[in-house]
N, C-alpha and C. Protein backbone atom coordinates (compact mmCIF):
# COMPACT_ATOMS: atom_id res chain seq x y z
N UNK A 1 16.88 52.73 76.18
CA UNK A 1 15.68 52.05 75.70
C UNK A 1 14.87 51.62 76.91
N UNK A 2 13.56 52.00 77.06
CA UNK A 2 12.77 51.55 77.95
C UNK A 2 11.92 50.53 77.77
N UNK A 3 11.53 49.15 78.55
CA UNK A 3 11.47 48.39 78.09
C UNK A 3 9.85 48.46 79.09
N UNK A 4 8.81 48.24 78.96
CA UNK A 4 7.79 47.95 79.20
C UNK A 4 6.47 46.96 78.81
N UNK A 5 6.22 46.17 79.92
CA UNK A 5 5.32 44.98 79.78
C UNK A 5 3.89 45.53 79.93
N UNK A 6 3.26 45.43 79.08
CA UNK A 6 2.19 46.01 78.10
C UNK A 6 0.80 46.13 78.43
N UNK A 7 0.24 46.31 79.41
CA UNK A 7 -1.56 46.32 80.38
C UNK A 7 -2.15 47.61 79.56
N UNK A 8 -3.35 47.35 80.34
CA UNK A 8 -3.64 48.76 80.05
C UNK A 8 -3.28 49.96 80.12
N UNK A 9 -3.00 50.18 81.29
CA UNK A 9 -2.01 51.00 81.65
C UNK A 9 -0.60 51.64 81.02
N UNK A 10 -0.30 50.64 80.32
CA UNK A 10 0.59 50.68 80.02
C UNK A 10 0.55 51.20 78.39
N UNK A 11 -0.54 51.16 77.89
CA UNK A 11 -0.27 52.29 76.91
C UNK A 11 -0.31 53.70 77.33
N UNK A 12 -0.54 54.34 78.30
CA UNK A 12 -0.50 55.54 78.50
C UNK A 12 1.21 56.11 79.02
N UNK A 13 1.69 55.20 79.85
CA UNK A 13 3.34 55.36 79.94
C UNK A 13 3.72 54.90 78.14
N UNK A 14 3.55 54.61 77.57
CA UNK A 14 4.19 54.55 76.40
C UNK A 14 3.96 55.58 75.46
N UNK A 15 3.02 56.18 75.49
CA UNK A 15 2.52 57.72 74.70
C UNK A 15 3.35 58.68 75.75
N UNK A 16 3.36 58.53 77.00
CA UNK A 16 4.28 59.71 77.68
C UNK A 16 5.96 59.67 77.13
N UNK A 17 6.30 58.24 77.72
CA UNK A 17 7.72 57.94 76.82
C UNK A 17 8.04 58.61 75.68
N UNK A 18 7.06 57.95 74.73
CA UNK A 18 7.00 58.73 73.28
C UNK A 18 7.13 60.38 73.06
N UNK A 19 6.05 60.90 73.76
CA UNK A 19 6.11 61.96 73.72
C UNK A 19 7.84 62.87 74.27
N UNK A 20 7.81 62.30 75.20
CA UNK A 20 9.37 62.92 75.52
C UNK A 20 10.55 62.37 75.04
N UNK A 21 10.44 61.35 73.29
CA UNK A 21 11.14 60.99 72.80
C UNK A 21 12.21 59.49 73.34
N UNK A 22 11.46 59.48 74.27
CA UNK A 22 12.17 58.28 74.87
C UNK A 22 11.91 56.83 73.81
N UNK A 23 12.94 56.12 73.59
CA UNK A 23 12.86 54.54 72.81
C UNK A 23 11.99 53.61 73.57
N UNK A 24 11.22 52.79 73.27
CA UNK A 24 10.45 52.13 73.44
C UNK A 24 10.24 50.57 73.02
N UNK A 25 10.74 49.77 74.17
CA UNK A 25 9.91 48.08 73.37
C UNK A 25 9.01 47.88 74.49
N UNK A 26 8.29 47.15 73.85
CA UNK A 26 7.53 46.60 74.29
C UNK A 26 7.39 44.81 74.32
N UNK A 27 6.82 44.39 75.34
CA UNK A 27 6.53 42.97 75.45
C UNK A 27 5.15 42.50 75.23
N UNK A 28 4.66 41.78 74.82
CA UNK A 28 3.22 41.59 74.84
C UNK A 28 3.21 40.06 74.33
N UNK A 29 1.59 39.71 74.55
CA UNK A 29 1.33 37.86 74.22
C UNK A 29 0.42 38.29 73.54
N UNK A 30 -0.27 39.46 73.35
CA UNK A 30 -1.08 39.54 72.69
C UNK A 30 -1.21 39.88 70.84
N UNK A 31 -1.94 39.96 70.36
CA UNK A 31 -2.04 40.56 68.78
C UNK A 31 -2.90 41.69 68.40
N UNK A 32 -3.25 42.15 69.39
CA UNK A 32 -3.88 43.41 69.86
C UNK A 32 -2.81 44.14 68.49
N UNK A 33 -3.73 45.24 67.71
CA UNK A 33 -2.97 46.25 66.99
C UNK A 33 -2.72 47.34 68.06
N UNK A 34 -1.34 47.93 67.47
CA UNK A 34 -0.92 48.89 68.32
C UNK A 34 -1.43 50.38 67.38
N UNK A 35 -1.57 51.69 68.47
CA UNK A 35 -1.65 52.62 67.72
C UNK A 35 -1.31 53.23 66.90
N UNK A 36 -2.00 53.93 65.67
CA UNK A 36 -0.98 54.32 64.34
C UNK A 36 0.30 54.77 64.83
N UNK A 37 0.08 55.96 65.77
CA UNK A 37 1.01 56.88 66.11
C UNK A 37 2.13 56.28 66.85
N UNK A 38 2.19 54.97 67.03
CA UNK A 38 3.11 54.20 67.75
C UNK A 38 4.68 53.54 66.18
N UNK A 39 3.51 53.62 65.38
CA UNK A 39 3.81 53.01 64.25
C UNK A 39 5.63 53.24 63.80
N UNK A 40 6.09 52.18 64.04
CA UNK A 40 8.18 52.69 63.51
C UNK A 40 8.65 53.50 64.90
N UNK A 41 7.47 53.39 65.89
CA UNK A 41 8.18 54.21 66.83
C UNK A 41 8.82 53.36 68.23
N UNK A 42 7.62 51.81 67.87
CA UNK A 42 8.24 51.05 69.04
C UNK A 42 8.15 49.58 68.58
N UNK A 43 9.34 49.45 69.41
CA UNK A 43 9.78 48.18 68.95
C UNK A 43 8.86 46.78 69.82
N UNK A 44 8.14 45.97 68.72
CA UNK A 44 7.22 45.06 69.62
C UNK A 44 8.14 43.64 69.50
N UNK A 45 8.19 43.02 71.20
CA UNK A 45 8.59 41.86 71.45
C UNK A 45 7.96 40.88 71.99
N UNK A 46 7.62 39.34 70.99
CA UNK A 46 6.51 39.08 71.16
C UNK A 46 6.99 38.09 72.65
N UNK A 47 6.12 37.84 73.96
CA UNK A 47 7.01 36.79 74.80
C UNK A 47 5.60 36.48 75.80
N UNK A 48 5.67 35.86 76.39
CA UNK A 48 5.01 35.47 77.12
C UNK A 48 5.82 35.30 79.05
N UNK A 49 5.05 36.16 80.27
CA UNK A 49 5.76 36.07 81.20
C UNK A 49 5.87 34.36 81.54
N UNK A 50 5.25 33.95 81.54
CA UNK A 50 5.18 32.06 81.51
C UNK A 50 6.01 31.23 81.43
N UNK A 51 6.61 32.21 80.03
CA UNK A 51 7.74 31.25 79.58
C UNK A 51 8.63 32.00 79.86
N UNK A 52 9.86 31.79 80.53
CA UNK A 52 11.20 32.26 80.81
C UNK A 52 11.70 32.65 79.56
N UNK A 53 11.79 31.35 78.56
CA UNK A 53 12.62 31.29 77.42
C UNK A 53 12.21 32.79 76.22
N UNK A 54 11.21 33.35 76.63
CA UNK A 54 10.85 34.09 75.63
C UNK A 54 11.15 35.92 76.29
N UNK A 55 12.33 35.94 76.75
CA UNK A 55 11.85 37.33 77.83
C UNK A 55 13.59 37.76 77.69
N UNK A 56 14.58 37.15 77.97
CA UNK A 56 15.87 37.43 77.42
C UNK A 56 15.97 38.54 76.43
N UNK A 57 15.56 38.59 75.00
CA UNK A 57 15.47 39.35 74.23
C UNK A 57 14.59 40.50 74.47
N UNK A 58 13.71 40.47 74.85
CA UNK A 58 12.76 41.70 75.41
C UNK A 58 13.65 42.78 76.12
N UNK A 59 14.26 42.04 77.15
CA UNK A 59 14.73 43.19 77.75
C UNK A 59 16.24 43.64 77.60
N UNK A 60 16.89 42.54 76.16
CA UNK A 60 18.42 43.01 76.15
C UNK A 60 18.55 43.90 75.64
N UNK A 61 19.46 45.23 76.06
CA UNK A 61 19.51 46.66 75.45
C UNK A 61 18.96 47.84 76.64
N UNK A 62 18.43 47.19 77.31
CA UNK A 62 16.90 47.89 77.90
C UNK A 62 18.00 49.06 79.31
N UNK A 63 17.23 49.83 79.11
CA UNK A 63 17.98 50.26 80.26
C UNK A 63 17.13 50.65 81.75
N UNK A 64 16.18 50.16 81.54
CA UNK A 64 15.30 50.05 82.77
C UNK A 64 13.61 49.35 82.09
N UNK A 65 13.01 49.35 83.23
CA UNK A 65 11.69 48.34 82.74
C UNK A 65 10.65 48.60 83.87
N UNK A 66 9.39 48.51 82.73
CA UNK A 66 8.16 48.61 83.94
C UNK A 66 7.56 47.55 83.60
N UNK A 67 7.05 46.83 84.91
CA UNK A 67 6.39 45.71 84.60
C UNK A 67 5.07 45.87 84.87
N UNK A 68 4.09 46.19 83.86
CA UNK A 68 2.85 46.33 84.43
C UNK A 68 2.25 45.49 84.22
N UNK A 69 2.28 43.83 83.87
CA UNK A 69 1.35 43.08 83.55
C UNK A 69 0.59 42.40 84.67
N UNK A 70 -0.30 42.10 84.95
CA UNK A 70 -1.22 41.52 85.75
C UNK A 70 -2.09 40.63 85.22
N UNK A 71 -2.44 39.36 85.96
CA UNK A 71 -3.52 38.67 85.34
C UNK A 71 -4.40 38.79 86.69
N UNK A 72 -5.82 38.84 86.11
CA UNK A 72 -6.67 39.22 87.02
C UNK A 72 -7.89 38.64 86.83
N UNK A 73 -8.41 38.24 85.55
CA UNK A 73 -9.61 37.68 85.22
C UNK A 73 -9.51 35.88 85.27
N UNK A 74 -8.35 35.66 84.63
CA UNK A 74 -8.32 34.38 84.82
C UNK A 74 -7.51 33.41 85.86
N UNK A 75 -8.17 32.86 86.69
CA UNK A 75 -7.26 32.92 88.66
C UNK A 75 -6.39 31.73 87.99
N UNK A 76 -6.58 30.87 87.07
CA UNK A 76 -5.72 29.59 86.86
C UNK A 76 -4.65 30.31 86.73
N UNK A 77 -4.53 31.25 86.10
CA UNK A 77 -3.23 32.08 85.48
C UNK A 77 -2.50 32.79 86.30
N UNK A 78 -3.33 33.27 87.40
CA UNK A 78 -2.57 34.67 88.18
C UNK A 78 -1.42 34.57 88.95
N UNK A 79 -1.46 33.38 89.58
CA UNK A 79 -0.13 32.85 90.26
C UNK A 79 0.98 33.68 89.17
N UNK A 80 0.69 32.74 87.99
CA UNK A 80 1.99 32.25 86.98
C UNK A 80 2.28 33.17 86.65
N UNK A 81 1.44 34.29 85.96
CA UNK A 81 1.74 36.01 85.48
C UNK A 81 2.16 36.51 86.44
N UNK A 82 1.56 36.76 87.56
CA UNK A 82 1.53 37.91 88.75
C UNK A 82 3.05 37.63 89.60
N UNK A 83 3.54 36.46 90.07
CA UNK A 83 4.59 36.19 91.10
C UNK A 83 5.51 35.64 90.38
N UNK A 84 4.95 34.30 89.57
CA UNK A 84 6.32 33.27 89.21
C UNK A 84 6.79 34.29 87.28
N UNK A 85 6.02 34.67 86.81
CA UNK A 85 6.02 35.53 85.69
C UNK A 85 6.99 36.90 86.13
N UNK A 86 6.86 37.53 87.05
CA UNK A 86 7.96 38.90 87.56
C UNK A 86 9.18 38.17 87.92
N UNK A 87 9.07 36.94 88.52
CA UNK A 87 10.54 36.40 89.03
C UNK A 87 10.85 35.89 87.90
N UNK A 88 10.39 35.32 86.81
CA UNK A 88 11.00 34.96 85.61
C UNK A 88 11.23 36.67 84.50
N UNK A 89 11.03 37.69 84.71
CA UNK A 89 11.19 39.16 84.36
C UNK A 89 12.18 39.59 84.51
N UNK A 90 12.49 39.19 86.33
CA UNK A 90 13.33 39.80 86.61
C UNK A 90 14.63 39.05 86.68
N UNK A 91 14.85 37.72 86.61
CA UNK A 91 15.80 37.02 86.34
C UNK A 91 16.28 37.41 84.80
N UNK A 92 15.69 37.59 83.94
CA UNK A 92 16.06 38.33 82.33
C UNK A 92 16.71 39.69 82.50
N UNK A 93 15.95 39.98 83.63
CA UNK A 93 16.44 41.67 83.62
C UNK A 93 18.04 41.48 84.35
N UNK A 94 18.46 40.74 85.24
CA UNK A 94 19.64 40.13 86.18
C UNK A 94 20.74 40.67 84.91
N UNK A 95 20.43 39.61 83.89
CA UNK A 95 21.17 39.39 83.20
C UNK A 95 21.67 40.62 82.13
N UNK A 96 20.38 40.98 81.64
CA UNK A 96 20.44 42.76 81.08
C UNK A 96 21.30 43.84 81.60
N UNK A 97 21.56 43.90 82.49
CA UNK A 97 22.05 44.91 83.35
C UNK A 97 21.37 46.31 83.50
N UNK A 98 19.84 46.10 83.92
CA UNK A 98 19.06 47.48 84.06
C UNK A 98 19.44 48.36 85.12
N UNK A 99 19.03 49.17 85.02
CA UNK A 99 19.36 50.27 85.93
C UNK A 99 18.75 50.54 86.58
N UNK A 100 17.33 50.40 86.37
CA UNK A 100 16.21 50.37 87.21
C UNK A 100 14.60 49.93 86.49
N UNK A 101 13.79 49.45 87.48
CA UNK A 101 12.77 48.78 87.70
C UNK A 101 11.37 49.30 88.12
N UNK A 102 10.35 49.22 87.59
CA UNK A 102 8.91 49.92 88.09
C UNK A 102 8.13 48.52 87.97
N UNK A 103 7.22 48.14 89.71
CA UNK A 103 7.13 47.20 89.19
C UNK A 103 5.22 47.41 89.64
N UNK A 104 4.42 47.23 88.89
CA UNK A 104 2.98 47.72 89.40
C UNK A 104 2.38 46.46 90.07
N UNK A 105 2.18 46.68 91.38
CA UNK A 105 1.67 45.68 91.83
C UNK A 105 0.10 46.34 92.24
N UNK A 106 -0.49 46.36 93.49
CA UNK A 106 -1.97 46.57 93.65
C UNK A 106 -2.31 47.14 95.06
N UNK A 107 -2.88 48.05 95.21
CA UNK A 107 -3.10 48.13 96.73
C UNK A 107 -3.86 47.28 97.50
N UNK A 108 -4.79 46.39 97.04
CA UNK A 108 -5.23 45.13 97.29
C UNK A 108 -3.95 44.19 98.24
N UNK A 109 -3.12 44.01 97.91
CA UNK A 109 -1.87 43.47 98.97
C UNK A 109 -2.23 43.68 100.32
N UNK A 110 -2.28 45.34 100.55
CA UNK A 110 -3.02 45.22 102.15
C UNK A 110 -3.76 45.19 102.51
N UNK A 111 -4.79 44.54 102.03
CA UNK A 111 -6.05 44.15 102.22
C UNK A 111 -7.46 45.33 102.57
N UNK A 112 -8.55 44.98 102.58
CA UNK A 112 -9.49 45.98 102.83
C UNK A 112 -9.80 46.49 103.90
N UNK A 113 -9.46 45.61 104.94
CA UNK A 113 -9.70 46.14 105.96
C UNK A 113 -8.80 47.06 106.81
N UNK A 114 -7.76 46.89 106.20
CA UNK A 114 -6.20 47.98 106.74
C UNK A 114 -6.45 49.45 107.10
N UNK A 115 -6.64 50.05 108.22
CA UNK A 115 -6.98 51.05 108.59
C UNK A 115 -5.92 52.18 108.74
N UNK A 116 -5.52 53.10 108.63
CA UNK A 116 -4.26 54.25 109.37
C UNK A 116 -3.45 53.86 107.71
N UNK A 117 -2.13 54.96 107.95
CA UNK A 117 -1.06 55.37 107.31
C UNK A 117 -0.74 54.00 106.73
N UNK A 118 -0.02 53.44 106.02
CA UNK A 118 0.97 52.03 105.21
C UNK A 118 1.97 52.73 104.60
N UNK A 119 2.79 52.06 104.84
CA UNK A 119 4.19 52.38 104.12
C UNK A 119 4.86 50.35 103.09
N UNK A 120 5.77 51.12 102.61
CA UNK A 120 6.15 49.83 101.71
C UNK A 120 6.68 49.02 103.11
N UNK A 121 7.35 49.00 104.54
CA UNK A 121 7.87 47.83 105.48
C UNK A 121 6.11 47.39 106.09
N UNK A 122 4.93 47.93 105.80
CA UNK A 122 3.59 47.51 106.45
C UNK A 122 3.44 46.04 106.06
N UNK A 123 3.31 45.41 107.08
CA UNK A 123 2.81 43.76 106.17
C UNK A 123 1.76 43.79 105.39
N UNK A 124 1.38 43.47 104.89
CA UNK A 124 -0.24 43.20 104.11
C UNK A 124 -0.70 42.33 104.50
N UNK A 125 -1.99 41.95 104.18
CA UNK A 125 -3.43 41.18 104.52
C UNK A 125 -3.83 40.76 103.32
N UNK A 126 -3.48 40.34 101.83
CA UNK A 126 -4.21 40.07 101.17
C UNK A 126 -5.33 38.84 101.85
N UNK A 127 -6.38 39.45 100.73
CA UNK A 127 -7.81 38.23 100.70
C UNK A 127 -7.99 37.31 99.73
N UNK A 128 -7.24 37.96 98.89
CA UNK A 128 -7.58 36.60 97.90
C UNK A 128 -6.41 36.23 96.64
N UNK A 129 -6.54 34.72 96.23
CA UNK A 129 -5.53 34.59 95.20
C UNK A 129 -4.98 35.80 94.22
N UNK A 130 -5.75 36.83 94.22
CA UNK A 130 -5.03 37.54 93.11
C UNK A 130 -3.96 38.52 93.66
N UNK A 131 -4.45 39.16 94.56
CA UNK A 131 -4.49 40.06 95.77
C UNK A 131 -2.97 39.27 96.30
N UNK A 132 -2.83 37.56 96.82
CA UNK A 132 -1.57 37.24 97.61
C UNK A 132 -0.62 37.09 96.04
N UNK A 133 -1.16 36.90 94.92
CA UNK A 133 0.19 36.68 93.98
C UNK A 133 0.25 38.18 93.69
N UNK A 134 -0.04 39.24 93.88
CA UNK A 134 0.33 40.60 93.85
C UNK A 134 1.77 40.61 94.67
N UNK A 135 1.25 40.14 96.00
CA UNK A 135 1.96 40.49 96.83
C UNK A 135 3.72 39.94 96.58
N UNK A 136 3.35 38.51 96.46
CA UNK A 136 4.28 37.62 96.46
C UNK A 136 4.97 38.18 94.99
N UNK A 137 4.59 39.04 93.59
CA UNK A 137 5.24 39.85 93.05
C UNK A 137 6.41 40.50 93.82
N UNK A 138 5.61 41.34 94.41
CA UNK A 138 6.58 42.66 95.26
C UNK A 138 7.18 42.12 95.76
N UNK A 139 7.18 40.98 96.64
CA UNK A 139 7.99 40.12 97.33
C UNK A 139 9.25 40.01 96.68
N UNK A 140 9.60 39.20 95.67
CA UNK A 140 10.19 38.78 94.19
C UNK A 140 10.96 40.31 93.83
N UNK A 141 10.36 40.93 93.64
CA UNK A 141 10.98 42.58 93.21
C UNK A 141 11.75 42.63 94.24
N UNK A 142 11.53 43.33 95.61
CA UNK A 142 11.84 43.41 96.39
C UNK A 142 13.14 42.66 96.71
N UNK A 143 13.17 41.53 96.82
CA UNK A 143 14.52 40.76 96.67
C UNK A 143 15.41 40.68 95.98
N UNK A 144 14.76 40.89 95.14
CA UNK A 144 16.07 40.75 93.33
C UNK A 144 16.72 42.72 93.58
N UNK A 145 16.28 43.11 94.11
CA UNK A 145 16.81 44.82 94.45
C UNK A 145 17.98 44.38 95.20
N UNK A 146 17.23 44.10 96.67
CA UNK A 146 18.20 43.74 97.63
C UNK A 146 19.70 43.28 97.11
N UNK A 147 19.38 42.04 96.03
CA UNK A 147 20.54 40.68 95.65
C UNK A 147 21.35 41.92 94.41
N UNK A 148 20.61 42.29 94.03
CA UNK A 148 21.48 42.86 92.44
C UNK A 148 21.65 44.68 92.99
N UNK A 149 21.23 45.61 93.94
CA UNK A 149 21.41 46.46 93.87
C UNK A 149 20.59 47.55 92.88
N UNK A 150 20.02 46.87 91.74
CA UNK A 150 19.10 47.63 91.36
C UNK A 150 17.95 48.16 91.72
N UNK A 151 17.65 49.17 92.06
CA UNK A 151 16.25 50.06 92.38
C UNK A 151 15.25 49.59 91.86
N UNK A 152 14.11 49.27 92.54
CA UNK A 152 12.74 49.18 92.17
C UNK A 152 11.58 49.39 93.27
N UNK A 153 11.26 50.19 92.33
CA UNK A 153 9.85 51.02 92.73
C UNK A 153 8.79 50.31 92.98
N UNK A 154 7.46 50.29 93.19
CA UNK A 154 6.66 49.04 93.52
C UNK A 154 5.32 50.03 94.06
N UNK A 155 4.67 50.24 92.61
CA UNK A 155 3.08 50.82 93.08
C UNK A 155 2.06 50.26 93.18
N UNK A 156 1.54 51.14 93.81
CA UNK A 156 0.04 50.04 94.37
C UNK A 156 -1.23 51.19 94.12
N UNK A 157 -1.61 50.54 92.97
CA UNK A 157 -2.69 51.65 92.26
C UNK A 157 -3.79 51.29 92.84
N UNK A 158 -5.29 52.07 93.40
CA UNK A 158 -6.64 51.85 93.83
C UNK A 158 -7.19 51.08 92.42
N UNK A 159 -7.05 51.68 91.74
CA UNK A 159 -7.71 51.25 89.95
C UNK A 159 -7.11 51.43 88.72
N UNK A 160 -7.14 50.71 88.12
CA UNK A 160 -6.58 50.75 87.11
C UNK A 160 -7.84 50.45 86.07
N UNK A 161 -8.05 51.88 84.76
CA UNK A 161 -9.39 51.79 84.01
C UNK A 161 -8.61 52.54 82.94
N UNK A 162 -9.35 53.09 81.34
CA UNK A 162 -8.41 52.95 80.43
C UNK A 162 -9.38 53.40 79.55
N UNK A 163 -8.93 53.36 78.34
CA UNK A 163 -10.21 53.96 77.08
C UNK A 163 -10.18 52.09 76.38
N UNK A 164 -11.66 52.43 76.46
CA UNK A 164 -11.89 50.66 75.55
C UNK A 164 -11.59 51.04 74.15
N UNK A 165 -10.89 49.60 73.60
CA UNK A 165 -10.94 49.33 72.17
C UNK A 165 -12.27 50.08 71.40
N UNK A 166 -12.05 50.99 70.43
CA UNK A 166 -13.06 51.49 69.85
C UNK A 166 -13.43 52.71 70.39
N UNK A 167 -12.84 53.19 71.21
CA UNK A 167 -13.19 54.34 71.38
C UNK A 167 -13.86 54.96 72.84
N UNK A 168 -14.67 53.62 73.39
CA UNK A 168 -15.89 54.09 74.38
C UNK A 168 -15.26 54.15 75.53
N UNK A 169 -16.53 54.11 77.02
CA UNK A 169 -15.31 54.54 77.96
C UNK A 169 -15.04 53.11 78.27
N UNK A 170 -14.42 52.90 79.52
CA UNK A 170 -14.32 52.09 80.54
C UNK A 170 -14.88 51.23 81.36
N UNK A 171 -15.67 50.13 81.50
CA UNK A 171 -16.59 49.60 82.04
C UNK A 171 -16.70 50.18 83.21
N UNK A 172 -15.76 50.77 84.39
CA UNK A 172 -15.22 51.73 85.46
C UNK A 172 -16.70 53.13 85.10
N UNK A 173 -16.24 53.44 84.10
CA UNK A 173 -17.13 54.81 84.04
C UNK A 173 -18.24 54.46 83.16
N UNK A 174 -18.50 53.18 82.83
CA UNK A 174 -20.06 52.86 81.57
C UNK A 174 -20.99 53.00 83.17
């Protein structure tokens, strides 16, 4: 069972999943309807990264997990989703016994001005609150690998854009 935390993004790994028959839960805070074609096919768990207490069940069963959630619009929040929200993820996951971990963080971490090649040992430069609780994510991932031995991956996407509710494009491509 693959257990995935729910962005935009993250409906498109869940139609791939699907498609190659893979099991599916999902986590979400939201009430967003899910797609017909999702319908009996995945299991929704309602939790919030915030709260610790609500994330145990999400991922028991799970045999690996992507964490794609990000907060990005609202900065009061981003700390709590982005850094202290993955270390409360991945402390649930401790306990789960996953096998492995995808954890989407941002290429923003190394900041804009970072010139030449980066690799995952490059320090970063973030600029700004959203950008250092990215980081301090990966940070968090990164450690809980080290401590538990489980693998995790840790991407750093240029953009992340999506098909809007209803059909249209992307504010990215409007």
């Amino acid at each position: 069972l693959a257990m995935v935390v729910l962005e935009v993004s993250g409906r498109a790994l869940v139609a791939s999943l699907l498609a190659d028959d893979q099991p599916v839960r999902i986590l979400t805070r939201g009430s967003r309807a899910l797609p017909l074609a999702w319908t009996e096919r995945v299991e929704v768990c309602a939790g919030d990264l915030t709260r610790p207490d609500t994330l145990a069940a999400a991922v028991d069963g799970c045999g690996g997990l992507s964490q794609l959630a990000g907060e990005l619009r609202d900065e009061s929040r981003g700390h709590a989703v982005n850094a202290d929200g993955t270390g409360h993820l991945l402390e649930a996951a401790r306990h789960a016994g996953l096998s492995h971990v995808v954890h989407m963080s941002s290429v923003g971490v190394m900041g804009i001005d970072r010139p030449g090649p980066v690799d995952e040992t490059t320090d970063g430069a973030p600029q700004n609150a959203y950008e250092r609780s990215k980081r301090e994510g990966e940070q968090l991932a990164q450690s809980w690998s080290a401590s538990t031995g489980v693998p995790v991956a840790v991407l750093r996407p240029t953009i992340v854009f999506g098909v809007r509710e209803g059909g249209g494009p992307d504010s990215f491509l409007a």
